[in-house]
Protein backbone atom coordinates (compact mmCIF):
# COMPACT_ATOMS: atom_id res chain seq x y z
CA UNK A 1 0.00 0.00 0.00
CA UNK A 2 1.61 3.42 -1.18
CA UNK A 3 0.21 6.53 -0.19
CA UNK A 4 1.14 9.57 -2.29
CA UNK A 5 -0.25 13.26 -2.36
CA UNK A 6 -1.67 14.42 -5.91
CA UNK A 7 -2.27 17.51 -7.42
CA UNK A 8 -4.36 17.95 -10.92
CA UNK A 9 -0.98 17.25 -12.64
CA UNK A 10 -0.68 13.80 -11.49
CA UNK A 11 -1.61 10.87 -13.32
CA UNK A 12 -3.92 9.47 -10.55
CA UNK A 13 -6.07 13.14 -10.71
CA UNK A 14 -9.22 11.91 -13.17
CA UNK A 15 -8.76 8.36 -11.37
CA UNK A 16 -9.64 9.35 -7.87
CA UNK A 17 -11.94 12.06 -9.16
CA UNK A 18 -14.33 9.01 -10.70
CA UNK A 19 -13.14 7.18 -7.70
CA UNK A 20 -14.90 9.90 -5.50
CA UNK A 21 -17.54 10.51 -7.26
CA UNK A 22 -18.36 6.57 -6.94
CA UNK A 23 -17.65 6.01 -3.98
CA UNK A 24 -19.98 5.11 -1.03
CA UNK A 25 -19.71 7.98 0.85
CA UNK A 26 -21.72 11.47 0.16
CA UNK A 27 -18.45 13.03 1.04
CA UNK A 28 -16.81 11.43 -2.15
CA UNK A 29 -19.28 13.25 -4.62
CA UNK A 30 -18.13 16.55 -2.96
CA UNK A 31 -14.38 15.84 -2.87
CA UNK A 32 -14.53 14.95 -6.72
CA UNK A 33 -16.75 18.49 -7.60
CA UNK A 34 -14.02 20.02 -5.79
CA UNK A 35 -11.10 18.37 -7.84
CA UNK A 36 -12.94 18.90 -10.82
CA UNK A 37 -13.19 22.47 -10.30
CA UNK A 38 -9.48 22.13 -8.69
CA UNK A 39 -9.71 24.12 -5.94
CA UNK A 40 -6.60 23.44 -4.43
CA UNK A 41 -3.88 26.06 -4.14
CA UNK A 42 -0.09 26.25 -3.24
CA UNK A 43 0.42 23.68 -0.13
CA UNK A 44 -2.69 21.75 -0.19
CA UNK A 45 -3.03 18.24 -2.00
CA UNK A 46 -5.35 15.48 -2.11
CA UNK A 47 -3.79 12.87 -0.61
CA UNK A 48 -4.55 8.98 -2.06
CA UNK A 49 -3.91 5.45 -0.91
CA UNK A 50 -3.41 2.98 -3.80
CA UNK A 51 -1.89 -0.40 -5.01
CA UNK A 52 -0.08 0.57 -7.97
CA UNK A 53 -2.78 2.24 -10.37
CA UNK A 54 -6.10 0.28 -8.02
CA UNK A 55 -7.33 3.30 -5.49
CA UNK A 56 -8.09 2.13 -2.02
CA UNK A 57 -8.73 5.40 -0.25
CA UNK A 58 -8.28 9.54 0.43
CA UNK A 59 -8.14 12.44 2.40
CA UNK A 60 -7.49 16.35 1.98
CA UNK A 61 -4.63 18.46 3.50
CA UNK A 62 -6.27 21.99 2.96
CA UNK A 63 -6.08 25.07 4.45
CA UNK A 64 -10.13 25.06 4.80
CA UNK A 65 -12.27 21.95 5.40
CA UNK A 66 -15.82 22.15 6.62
CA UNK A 67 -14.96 24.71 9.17
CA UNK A 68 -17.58 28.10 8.77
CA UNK A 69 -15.37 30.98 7.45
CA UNK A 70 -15.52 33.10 10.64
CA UNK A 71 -12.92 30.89 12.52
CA UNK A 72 -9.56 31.84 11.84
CA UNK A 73 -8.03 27.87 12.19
CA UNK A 74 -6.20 25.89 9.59
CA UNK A 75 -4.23 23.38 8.35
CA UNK A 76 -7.06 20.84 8.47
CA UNK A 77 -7.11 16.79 7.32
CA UNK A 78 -10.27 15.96 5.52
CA UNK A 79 -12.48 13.86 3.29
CA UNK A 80 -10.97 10.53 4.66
CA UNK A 81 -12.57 7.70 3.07
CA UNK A 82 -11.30 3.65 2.93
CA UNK A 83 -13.43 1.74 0.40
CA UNK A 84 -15.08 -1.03 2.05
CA UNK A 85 -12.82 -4.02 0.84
CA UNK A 86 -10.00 -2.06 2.33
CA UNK A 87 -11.41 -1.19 5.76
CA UNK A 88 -9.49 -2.70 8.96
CA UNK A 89 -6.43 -2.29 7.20
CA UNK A 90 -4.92 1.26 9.11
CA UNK A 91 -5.53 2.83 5.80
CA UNK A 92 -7.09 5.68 7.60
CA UNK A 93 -4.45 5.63 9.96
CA UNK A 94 -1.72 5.67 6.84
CA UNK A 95 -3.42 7.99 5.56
CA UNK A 96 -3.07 10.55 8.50
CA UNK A 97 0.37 9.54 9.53
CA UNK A 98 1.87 10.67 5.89
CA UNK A 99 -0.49 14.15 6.14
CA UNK A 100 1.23 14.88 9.29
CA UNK A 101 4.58 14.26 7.39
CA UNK A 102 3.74 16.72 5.24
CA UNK A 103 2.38 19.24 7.26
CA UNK A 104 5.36 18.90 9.54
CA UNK A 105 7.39 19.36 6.24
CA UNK A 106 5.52 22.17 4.87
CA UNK A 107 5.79 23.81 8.22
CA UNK A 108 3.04 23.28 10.44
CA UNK A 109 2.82 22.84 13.89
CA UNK A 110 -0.84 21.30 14.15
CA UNK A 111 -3.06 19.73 12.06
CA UNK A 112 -7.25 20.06 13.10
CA UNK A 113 -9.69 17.12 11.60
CA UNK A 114 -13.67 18.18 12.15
CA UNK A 115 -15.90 15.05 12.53
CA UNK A 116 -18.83 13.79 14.28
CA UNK A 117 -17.23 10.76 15.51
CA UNK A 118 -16.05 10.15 19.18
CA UNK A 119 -13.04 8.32 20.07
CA UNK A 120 -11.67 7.63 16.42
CA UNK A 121 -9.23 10.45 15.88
CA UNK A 122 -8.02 10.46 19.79
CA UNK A 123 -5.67 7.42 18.85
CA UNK A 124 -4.26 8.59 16.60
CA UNK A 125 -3.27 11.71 18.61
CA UNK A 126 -5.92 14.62 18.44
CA UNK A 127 -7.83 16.51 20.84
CA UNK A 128 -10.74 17.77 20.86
CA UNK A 129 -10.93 21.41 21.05
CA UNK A 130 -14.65 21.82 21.12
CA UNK A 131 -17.75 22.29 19.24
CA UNK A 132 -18.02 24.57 15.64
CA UNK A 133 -20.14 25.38 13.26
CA UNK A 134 -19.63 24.23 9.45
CA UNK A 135 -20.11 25.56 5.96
CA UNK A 136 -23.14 23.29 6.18
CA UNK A 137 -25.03 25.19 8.88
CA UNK A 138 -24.38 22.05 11.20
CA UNK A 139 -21.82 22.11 14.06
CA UNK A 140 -19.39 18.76 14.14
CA UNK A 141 -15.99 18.94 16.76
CA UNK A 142 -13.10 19.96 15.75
CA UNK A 143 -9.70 18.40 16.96
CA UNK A 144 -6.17 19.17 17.05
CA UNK A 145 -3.20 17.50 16.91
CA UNK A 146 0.40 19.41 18.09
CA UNK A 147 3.40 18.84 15.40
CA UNK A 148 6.15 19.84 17.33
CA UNK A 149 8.79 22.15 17.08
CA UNK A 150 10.55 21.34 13.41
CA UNK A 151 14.29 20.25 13.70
């Protein structure tokens, strides 16, 4: 299992936008609208997990995800999906670990993931912060995680 951040230039781009937009998860449709339009600028990348050229899952490293526009926080992790036949792998966990990588690379110091679910993103080191509304009118937590100090 490779996992390997993408931008529109790279040859897995249309792949994982059909791959979205199929998946089984409403989140997928709106992850592939947004590639399609290619919304993402300078830092931020889609991130894919994959066997060779077969797509097994995905998340976002962008500056915004579903957090309403009056909160000044960012980096965030989003759109993390596993496709079913792949699930109890760590995928997810893959996933996240090389987004932190790259955060930490790109200069970071935390990383925030918004998400109903309780006690997923805990083990793999966030925090949740609290509660905040979305671009959906809903409000979902929002976690952190703490990068470090860069060497």
């Amino acid at each position: 299992m490779k996992i390997t951040p993408i931008t529109s230039t790279h040859p897995l781009w249309n792949d994982t936008v059909r791959f979205a937009d199929c998946c089984s998860w409403k989140g997928g449709q709106y992850l592939a609208g947004l590639m399609k339009d290619n919304i993402f600028r300078d830092w931020e990348r889609v991130f894919i997990a994959h066997d060779e050229d077969k797509l097994c899952g995905f998340c976002t490293f962008t500056k915004k995800d579903e957090i309403a526009e009056k909160y000044d926080i960012s980096p965030f992790i989003g759109c993390i999906f596993v496709s079913e036949e792949h699930r109890g792998h760590r995928i997810s966990e893959l996933l996240i670990n090389e987004v932190i990588s790259y955060a930490k690379e790109t200069g970071f110091r935390k990383v925030y993931i918004m998400s109903g679910e309780t006690g997923l993103y805990e083990r793999y080191g966030f925090s949740m912060i609290g509660y905040y509304d979305t671009v959906f009118d809903t409000t979902e937590q929002l976690f952190v995680r703490e990068l470090g100090r860069q060497i």
